[in-house]
Structure formats: structure tokens, C-alpha cells
PDB file of N, CA and C in Angstrom:
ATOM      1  N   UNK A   1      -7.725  22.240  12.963  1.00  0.00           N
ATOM      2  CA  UNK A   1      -6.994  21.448  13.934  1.00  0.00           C
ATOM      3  C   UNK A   1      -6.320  20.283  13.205  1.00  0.00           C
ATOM      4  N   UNK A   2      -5.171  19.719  13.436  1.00  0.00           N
ATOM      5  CA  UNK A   2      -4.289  18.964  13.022  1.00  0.00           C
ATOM      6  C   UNK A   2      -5.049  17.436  13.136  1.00  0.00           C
ATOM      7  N   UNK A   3      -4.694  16.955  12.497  1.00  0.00           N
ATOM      8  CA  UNK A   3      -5.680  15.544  12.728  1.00  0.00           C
ATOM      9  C   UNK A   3      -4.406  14.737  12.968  1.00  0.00           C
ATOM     10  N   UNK A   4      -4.494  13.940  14.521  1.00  0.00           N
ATOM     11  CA  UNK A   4      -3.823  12.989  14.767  1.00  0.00           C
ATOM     12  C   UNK A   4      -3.602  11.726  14.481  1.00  0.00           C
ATOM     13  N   UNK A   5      -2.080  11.065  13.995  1.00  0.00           N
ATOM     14  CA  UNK A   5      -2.723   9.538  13.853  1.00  0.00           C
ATOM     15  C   UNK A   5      -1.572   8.745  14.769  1.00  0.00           C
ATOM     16  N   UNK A   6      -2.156   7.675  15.389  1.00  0.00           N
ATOM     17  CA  UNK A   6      -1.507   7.204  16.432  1.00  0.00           C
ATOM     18  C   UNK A   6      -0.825   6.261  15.652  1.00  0.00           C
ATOM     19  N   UNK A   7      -1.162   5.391  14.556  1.00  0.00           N
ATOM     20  CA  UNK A   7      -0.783   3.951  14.439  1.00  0.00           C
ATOM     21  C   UNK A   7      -0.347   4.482  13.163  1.00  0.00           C
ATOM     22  N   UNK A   8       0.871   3.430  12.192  1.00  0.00           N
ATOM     23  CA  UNK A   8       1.136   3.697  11.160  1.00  0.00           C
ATOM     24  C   UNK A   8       2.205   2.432  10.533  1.00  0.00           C
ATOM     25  N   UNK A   9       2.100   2.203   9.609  1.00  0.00           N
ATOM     26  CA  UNK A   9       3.041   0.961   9.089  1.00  0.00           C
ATOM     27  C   UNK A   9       3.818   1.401   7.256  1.00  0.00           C
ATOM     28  N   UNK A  10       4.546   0.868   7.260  1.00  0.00           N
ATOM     29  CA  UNK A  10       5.017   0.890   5.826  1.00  0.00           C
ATOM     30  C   UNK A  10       4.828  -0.199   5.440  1.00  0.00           C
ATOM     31  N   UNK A  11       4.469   0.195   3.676  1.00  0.00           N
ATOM     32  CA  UNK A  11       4.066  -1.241   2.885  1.00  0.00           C
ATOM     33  C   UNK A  11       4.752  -1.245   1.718  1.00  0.00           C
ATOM     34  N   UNK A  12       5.245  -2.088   1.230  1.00  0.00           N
ATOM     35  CA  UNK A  12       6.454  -1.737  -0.060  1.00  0.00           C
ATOM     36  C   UNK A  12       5.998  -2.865  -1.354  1.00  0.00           C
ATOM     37  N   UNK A  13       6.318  -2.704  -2.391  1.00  0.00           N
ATOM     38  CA  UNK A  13       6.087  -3.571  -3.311  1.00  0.00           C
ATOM     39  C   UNK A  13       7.489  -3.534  -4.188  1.00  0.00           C
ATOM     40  N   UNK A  14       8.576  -4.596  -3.879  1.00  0.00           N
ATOM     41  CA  UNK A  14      10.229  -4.650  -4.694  1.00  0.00           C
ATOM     42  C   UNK A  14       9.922  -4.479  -6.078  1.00  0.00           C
ATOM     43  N   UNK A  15       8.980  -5.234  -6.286  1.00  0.00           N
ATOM     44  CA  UNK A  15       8.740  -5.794  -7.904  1.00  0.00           C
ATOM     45  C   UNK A  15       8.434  -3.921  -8.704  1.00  0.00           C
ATOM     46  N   UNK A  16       7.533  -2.892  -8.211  1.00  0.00           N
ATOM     47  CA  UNK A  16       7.871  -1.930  -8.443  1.00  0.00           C
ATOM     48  C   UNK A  16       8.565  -0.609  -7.732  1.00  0.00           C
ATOM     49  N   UNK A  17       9.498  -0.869  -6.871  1.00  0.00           N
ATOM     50  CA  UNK A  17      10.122  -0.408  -6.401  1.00  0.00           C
ATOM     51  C   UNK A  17       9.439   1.072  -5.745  1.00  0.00           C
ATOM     52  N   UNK A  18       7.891   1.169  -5.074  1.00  0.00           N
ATOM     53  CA  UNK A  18       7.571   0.928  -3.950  1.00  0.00           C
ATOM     54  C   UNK A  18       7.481   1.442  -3.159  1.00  0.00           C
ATOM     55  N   UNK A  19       7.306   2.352  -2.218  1.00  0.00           N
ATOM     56  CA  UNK A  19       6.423   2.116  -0.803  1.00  0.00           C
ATOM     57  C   UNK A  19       6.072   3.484   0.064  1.00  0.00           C
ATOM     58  N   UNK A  20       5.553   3.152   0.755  1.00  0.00           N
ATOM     59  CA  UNK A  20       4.135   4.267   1.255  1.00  0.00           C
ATOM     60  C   UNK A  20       4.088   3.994   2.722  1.00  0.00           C
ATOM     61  N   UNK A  21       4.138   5.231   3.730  1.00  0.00           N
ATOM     62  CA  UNK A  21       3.823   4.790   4.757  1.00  0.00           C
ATOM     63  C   UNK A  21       2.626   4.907   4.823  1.00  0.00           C
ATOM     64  N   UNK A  22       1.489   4.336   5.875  1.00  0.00           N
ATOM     65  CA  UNK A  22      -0.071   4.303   5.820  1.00  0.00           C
ATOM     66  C   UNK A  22       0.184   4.808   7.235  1.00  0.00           C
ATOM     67  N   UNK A  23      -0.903   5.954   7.792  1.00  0.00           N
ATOM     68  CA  UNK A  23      -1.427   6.384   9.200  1.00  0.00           C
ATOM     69  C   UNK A  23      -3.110   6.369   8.992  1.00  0.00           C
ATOM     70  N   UNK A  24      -3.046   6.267  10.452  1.00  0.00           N
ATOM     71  CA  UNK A  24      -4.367   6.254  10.773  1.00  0.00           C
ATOM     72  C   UNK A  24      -4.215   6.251  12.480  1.00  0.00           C
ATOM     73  N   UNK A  25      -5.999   6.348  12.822  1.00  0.00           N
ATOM     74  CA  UNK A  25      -6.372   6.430  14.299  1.00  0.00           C
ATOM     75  C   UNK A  25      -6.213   5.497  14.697  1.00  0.00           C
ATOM     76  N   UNK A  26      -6.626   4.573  14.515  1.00  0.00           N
ATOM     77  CA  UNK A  26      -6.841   2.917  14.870  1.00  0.00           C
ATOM     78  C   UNK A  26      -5.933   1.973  13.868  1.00  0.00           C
ATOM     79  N   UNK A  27      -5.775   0.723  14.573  1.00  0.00           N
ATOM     80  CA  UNK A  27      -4.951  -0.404  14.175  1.00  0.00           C
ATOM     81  C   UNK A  27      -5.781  -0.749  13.124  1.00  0.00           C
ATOM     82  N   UNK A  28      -7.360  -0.724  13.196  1.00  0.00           N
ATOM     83  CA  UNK A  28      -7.891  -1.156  11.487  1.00  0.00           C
ATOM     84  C   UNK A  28      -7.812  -0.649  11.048  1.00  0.00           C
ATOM     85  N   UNK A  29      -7.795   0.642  10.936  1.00  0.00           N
ATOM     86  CA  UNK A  29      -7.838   1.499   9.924  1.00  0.00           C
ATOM     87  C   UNK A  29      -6.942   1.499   9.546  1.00  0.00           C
ATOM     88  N   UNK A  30      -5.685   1.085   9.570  1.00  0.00           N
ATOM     89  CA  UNK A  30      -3.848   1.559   9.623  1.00  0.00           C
ATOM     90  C   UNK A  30      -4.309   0.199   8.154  1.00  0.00           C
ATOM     91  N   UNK A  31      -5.026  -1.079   9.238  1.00  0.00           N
ATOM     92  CA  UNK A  31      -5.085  -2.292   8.246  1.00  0.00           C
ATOM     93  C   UNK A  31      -5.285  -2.218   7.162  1.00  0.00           C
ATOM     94  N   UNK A  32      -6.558  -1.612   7.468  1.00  0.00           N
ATOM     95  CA  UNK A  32      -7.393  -1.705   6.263  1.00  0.00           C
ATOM     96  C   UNK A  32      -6.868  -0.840   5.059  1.00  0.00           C
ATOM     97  N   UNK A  33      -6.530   0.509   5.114  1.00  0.00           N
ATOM     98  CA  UNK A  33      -5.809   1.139   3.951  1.00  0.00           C
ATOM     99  C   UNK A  33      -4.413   0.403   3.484  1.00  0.00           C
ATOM    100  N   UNK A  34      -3.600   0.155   4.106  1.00  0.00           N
ATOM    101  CA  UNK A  34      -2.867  -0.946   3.915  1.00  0.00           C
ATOM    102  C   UNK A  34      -2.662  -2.171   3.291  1.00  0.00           C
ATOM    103  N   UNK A  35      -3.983  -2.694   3.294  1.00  0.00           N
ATOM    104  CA  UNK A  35      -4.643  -3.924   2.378  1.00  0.00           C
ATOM    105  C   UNK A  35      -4.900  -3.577   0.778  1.00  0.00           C
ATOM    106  N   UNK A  36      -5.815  -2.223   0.903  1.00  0.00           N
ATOM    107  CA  UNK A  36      -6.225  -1.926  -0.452  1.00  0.00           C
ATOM    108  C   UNK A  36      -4.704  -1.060  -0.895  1.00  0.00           C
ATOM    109  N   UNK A  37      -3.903  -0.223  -0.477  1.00  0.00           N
ATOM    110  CA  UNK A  37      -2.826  -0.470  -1.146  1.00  0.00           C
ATOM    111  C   UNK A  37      -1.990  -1.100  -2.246  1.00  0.00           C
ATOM    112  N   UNK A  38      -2.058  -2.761  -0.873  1.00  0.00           N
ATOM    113  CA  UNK A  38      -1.356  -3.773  -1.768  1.00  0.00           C
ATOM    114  C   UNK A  38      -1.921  -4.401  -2.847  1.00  0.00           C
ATOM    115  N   UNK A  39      -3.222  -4.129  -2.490  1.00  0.00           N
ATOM    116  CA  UNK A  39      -4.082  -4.696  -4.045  1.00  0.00           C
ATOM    117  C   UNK A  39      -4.167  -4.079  -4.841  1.00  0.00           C
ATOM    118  N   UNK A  40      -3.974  -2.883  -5.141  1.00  0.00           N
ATOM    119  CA  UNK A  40      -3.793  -2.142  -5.929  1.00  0.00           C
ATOM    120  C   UNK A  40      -2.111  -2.200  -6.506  1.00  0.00           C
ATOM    121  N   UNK A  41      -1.492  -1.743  -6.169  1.00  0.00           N
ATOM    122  CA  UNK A  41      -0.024  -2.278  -6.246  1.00  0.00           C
ATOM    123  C   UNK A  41      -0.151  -3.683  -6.754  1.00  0.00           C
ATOM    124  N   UNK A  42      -0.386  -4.821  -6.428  1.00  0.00           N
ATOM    125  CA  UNK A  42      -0.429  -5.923  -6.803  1.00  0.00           C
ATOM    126  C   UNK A  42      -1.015  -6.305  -8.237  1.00  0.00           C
ATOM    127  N   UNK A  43      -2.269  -5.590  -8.508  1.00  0.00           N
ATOM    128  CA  UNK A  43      -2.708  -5.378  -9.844  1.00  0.00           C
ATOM    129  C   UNK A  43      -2.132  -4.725 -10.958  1.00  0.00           C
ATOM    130  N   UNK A  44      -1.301  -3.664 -10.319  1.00  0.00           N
ATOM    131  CA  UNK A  44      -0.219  -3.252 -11.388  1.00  0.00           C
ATOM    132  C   UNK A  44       0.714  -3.919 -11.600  1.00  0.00           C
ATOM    133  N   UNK A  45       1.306  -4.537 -10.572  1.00  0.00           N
ATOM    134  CA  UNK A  45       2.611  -5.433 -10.738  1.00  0.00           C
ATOM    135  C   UNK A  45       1.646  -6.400 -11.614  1.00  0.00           C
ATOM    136  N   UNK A  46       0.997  -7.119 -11.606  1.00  0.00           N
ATOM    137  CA  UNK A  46       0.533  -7.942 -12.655  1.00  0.00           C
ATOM    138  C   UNK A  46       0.447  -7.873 -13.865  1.00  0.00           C
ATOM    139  N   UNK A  47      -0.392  -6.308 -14.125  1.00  0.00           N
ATOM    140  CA  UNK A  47      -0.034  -6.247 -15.651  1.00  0.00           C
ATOM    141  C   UNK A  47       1.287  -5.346 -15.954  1.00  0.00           C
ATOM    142  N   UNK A  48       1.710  -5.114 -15.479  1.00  0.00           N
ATOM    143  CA  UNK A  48       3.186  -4.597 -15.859  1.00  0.00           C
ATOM    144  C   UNK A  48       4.467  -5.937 -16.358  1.00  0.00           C
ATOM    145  N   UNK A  49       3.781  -7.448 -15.290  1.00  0.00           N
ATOM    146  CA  UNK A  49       4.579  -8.243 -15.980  1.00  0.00           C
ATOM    147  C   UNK A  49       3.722  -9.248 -16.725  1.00  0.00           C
ATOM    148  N   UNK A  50       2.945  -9.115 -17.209  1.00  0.00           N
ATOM    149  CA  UNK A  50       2.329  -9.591 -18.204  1.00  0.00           C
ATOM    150  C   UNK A  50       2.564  -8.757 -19.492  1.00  0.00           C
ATOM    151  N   UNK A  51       2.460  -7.322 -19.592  1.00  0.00           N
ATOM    152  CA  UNK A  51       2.754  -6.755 -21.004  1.00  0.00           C
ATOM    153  C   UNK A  51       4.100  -6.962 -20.952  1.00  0.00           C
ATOM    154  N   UNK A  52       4.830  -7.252 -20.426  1.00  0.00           N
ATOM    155  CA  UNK A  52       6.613  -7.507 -20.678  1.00  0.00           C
ATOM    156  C   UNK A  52       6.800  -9.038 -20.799  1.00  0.00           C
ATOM    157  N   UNK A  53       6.066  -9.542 -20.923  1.00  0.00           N
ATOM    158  CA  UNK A  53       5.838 -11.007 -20.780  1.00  0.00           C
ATOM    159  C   UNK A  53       5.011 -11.327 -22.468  1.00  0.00           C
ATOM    160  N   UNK A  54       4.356 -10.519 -22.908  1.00  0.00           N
ATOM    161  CA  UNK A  54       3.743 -10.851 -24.338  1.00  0.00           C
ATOM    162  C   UNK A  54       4.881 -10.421 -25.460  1.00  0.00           C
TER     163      UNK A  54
END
């Protein structure tokens, strides 16, 4: 059976040109994957401009 998802957002990161839509059942859940996303993304953008930066 198809697994439904009601809620869904896009999350983008410019700095590496970026982005992912996130689904899920629920509004936290939509959140919450959404969050760890950007932290992840965010940790790369970091060292990506730090080794271009040494």
C-alpha cells in the first residue's frame, strides 16, 4: 500500500546550490526531517568554505 504524506515543505541551501522537498504524516515530522537536513547541509557548507578558505 502506498504510504501517504499529507504535509511537505522545501528546504534549500544557495551556498550549495541545494534543495529537497521533505514529506511526511504530520507537521513534526515534516519539521523534524527538515531540521536535520539543514544541519547536515550546513556542516558541509562549512567545511566546503573553510577548505577554500585555507
Amino acid at each position: 500500500m502506498a504510504r501517504k504524506y499529507y504535509y511537505s515543505t522545501i528546504v534549500t541551501n544557495s551556498y550549495l546550490g541545494v534543495y529537497k522537498e521533505i514529506k511526511g504524516a504530520t507537521k513534526a515530522e515534516v519539521q523534524f526531517k527538515a531540521e536535520e537536513q539543514l544541519r547536515k547541509w550546513k556542516e558541509r557548507e562549512l567545511k566546503e568554505r573553510t577548505s577554500c578558505n585555507s
